[in-house]
Protein backbone atom coordinates (compact mmCIF):
# COMPACT_ATOMS: atom_id res chain seq x y z
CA UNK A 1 -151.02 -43.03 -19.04
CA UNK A 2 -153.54 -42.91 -16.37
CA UNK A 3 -154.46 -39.47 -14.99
CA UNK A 4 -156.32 -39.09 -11.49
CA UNK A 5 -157.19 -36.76 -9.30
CA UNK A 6 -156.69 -37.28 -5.55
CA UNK A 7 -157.49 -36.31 -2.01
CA UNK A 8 -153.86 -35.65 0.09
CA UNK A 9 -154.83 -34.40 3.23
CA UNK A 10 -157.68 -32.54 2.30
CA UNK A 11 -156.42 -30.96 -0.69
CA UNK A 12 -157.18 -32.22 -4.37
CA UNK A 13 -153.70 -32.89 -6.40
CA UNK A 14 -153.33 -34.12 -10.06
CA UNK A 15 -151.99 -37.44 -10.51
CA UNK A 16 -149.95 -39.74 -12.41
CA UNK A 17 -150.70 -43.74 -11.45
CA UNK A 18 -148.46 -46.16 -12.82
CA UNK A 19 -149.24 -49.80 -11.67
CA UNK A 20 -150.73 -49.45 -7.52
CA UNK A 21 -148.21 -46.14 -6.66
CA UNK A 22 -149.83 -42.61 -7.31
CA UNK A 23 -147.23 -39.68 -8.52
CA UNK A 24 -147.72 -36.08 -8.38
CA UNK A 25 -148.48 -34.69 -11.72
CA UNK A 26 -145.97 -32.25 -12.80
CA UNK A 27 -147.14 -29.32 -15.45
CA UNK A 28 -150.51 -29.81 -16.81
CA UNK A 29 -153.02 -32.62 -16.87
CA UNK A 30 -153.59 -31.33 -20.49
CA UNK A 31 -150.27 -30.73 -21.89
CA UNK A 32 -147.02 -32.59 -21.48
CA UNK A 33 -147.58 -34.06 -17.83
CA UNK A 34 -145.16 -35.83 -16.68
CA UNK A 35 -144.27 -38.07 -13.21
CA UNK A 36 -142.93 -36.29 -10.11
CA UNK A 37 -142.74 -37.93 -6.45
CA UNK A 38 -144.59 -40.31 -5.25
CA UNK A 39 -147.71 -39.84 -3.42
CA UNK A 40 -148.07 -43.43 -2.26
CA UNK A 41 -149.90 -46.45 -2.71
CA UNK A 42 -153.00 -46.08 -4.69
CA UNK A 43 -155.16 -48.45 -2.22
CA UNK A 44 -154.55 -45.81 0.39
CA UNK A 45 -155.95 -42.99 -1.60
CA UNK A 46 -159.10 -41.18 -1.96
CA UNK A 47 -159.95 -41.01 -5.74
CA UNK A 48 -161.66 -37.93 -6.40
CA UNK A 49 -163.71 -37.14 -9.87
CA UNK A 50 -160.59 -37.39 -12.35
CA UNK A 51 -161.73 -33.91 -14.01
CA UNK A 52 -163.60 -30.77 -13.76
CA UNK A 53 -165.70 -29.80 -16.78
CA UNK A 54 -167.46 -26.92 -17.28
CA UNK A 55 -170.05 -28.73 -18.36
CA UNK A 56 -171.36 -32.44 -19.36
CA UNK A 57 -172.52 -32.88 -22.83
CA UNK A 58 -174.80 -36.16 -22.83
CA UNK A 59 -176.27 -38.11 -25.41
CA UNK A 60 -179.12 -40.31 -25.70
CA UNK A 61 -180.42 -42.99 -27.57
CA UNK A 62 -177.32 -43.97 -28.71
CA UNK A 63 -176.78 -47.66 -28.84
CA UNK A 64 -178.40 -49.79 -31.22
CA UNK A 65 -179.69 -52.80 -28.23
CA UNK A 66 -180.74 -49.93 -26.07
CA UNK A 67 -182.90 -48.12 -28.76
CA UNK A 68 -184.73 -51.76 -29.41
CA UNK A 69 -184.82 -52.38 -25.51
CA UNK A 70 -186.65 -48.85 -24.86
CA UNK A 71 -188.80 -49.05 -28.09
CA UNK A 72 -187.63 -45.81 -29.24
CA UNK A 73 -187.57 -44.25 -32.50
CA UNK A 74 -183.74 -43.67 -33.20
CA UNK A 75 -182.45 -40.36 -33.54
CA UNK A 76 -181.19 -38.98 -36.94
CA UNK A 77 -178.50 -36.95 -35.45
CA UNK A 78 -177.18 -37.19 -31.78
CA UNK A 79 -179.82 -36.66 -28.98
CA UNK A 80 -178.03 -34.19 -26.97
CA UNK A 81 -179.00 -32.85 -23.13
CA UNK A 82 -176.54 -31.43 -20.58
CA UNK A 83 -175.53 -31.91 -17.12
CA UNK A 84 -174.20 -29.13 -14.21
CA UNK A 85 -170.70 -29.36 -12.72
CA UNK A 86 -172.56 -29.89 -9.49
CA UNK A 87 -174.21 -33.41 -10.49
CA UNK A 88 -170.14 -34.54 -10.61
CA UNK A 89 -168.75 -36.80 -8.41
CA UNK A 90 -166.01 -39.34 -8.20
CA UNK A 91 -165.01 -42.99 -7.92
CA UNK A 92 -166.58 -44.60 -4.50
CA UNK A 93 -168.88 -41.24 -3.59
CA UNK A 94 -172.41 -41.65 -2.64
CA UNK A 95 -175.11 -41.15 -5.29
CA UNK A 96 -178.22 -39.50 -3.32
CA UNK A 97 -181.75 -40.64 -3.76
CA UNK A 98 -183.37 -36.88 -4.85
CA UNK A 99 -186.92 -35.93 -3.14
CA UNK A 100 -189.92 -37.47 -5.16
CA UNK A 101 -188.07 -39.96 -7.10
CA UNK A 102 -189.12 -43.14 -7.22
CA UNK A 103 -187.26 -44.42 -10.26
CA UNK A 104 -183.46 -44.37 -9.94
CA UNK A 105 -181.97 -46.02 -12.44
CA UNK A 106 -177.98 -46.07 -13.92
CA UNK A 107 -176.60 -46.12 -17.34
CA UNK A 108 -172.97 -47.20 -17.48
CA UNK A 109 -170.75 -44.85 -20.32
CA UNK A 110 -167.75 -44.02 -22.03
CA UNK A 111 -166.47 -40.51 -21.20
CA UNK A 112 -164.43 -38.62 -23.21
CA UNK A 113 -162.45 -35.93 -21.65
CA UNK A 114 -161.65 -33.09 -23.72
CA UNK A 115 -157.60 -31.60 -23.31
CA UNK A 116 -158.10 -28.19 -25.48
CA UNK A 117 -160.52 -25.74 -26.61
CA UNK A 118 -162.91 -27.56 -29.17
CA UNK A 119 -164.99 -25.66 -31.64
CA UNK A 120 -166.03 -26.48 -35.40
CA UNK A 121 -163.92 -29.97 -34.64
CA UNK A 122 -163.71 -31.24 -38.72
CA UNK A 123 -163.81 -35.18 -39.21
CA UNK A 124 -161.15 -37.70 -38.35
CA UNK A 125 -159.51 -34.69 -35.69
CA UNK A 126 -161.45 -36.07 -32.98
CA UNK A 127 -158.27 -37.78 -31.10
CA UNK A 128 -156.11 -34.14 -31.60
CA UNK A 129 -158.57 -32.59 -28.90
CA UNK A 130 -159.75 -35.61 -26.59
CA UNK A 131 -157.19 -36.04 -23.42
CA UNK A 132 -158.71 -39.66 -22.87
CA UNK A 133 -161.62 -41.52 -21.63
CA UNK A 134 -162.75 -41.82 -17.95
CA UNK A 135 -166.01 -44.10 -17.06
CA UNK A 136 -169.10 -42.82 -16.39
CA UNK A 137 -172.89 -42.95 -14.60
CA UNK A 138 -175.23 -41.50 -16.33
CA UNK A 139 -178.04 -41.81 -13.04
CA UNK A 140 -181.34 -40.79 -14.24
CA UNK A 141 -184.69 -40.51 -12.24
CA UNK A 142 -187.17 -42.32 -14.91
CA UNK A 143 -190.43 -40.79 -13.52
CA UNK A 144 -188.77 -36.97 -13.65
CA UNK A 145 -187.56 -37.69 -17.09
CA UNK A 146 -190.42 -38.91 -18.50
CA UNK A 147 -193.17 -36.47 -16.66
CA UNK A 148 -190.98 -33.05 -16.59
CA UNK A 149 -191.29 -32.68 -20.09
CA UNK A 150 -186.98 -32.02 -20.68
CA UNK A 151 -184.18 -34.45 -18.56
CA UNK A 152 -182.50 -31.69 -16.29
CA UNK A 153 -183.67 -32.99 -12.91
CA UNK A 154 -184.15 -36.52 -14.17
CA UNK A 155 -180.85 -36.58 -15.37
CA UNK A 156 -178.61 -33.68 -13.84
CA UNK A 157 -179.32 -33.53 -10.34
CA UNK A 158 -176.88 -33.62 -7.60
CA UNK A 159 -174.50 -36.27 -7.65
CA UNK A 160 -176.08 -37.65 -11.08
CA UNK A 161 -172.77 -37.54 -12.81
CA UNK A 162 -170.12 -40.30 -11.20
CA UNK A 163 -166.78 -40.15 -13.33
CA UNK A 164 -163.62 -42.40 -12.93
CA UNK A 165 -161.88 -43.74 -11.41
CA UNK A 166 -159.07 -42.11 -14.00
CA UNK A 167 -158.80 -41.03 -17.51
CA UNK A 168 -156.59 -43.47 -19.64
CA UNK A 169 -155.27 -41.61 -22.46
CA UNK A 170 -153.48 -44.41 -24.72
CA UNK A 171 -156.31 -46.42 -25.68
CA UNK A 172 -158.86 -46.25 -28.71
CA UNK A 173 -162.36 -45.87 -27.29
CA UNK A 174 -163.65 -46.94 -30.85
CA UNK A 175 -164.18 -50.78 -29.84
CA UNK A 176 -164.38 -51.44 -25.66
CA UNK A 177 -166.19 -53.80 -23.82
CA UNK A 178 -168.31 -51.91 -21.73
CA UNK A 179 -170.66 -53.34 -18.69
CA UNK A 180 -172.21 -52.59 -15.37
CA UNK A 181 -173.32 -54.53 -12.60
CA UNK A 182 -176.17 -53.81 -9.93
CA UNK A 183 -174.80 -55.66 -6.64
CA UNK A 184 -172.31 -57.85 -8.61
CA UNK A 185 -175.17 -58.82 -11.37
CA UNK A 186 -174.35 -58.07 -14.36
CA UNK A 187 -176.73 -55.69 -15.99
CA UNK A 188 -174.88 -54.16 -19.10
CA UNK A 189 -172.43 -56.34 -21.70
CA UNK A 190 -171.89 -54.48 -24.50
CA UNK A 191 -169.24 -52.83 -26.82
CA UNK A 192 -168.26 -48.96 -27.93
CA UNK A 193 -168.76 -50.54 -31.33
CA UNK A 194 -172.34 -50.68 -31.14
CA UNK A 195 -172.61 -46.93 -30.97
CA UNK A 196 -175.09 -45.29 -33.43
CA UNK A 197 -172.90 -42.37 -33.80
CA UNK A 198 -169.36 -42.55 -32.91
CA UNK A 199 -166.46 -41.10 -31.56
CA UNK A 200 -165.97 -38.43 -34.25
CA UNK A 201 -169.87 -38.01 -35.66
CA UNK A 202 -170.62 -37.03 -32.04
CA UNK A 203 -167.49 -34.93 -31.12
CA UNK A 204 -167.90 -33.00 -34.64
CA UNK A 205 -171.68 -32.80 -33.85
CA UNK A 206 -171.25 -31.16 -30.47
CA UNK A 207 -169.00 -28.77 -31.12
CA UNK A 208 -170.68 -27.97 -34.07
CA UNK A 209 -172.70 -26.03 -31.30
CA UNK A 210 -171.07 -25.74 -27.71
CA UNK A 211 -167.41 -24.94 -27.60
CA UNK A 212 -165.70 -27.71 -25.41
CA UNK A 213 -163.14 -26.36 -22.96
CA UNK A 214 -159.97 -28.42 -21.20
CA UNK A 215 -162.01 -31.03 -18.85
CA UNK A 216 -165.15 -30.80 -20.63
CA UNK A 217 -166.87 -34.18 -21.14
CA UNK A 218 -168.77 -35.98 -23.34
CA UNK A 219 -170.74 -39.06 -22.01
CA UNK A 220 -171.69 -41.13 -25.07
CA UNK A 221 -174.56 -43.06 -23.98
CA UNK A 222 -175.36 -46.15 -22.71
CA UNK A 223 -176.18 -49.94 -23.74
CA UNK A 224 -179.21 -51.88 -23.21
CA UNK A 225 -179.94 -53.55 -19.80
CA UNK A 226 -181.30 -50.54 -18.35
CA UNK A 227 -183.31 -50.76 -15.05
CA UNK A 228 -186.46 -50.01 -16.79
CA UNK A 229 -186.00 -53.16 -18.37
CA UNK A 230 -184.10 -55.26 -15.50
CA UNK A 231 -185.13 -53.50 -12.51
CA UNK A 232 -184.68 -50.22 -10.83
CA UNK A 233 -182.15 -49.17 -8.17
CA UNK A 234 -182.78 -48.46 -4.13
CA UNK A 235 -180.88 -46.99 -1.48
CA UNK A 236 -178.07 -49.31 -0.60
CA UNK A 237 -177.21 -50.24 -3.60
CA UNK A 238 -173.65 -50.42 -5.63
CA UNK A 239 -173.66 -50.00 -8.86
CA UNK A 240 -170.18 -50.88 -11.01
CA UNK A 241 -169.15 -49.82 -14.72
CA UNK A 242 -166.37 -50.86 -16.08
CA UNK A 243 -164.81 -50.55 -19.20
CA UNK A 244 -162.02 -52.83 -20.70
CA UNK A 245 -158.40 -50.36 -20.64
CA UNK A 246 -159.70 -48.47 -18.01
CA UNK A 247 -161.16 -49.78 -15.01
CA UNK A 248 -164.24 -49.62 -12.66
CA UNK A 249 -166.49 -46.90 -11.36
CA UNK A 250 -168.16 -47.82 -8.39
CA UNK A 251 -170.48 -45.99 -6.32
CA UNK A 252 -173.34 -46.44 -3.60
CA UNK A 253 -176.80 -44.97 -3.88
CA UNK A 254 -177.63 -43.78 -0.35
CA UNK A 255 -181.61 -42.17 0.39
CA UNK A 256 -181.92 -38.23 0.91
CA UNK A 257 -179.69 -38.32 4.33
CA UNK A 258 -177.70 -41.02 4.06
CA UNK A 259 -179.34 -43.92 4.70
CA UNK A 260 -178.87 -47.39 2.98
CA UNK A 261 -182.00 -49.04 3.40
């Protein structure tokens, strides 16, 4: 099933999509939905962020290539670091350039979207709590997150979150491709496999500490091919994850008011 939020005249509605036709969601996106009417066709839709967490538990350093790539040290348990609800935004909205920046970079992810209150998870539950996955952008300013000292404005500004387009919630996130391109290159080939900590090791790690609500996320890190390493983004550019059962994430980076160039 693939679960979406979307815009219908100015008001956000939960949706079913089954092949191109968006359905109203009936009930709850966390328990038992089920297909109403039809919206319409999902080309003719705005997509918004498929959730609305609480809050974004992120993790770093957490693919094997992208340790080596960075020159890192890697973590013994999971590098953990938050972002705000307000650094969320959907499928096709703008990422904004933030004042003093000038190292924007992206980080293409697999999200995992939480469906019920998560605390003390024990090993091999993991799947009884998570709703499904969703992709993410984990955008990080490279010269905030290295001089700052800690990653909240490098990594949870404003609009530093994209999620989407949908969460697909019959598929095993254990062992996806996972890529991103930069203007159609392709900057990230990878697979979920190459995780140093996985599905479960993280979501029995986090909520060893933060109690996950319904629509709380997880981001789980991000290959190599970073822009550190293949160079940075600028205003006017598209950047594209996608993730193999799920789909593609796309969204522009525009400068502080706007602009594309």
């Amino acid at each position: 099933m693939r679960i979406a939020r979307v815009d219908v005249h100015g008001e956000a509605h939960d949706a079913i999509i089954e092949g191109d036709i968006a359905y109203h969601l009936e009930g709850s996106p966390f328990e038992n939905p089920h297909r109403g009417a039809a919206i319409g066709p999902v080309a003719g839709l705005k997509l918004l962020a498929p959730c609305q967490p609480t809050k974004i538990v992120c993790i770093g350093l957490n693919y094997k290539a992208h340790i080596e790539e960075t020159n890192a040290t890697a973590p013994t348990s999971p590098l953990m670091f938050f972002k705000p609800p307000t650094a969320v935004v959907g499928h096709e909205d703008d990422v904004h350039w933030i004042p003093g920046t000038e190292q924007m970079d992206y980080e293409s992810e697999l999200a995992l979207v939480f469906k019920k209150k998560a605390k003390f998870v024990e090993p091999g539950t993991y799947r009884d709590y998570v709703l499904g996955y969703t992709c993410a952008n984990d955008i990080s300013a490279r010269d905030f997150q290295r001089g700052d000292g800690q990653w909240t404005r490098g990594k949870g500004s404003d609009t530093f979150c994209p999620l989407g387009p949908w969460i697909v919630t019959d598929i095993d996130g254990e062992d996806l491709h996972i890529g991103g391109a930069l203007n159609g290159e392709v900057r990230q080939d990878s697979r979920t496999s190459d995780l140093l900590f996985g599905l479960d090791e993280l979501v029995v790690h986090v909520t060893k500490y933060f109690t996950m609500l319904p629509g709380d996320v997880i981001i789980t890190g991000t290959p190599s091919g970073v822009g550190t390493s293949k160079g940075l983004m600028k205003p006017g550019d598209v950047y594209e994850v996608t993730i193999e059962g799920i789909g593609t994430l796309r969204n522009r980076i525009v400068g502080l008011h706007g602009e594309v160039a």
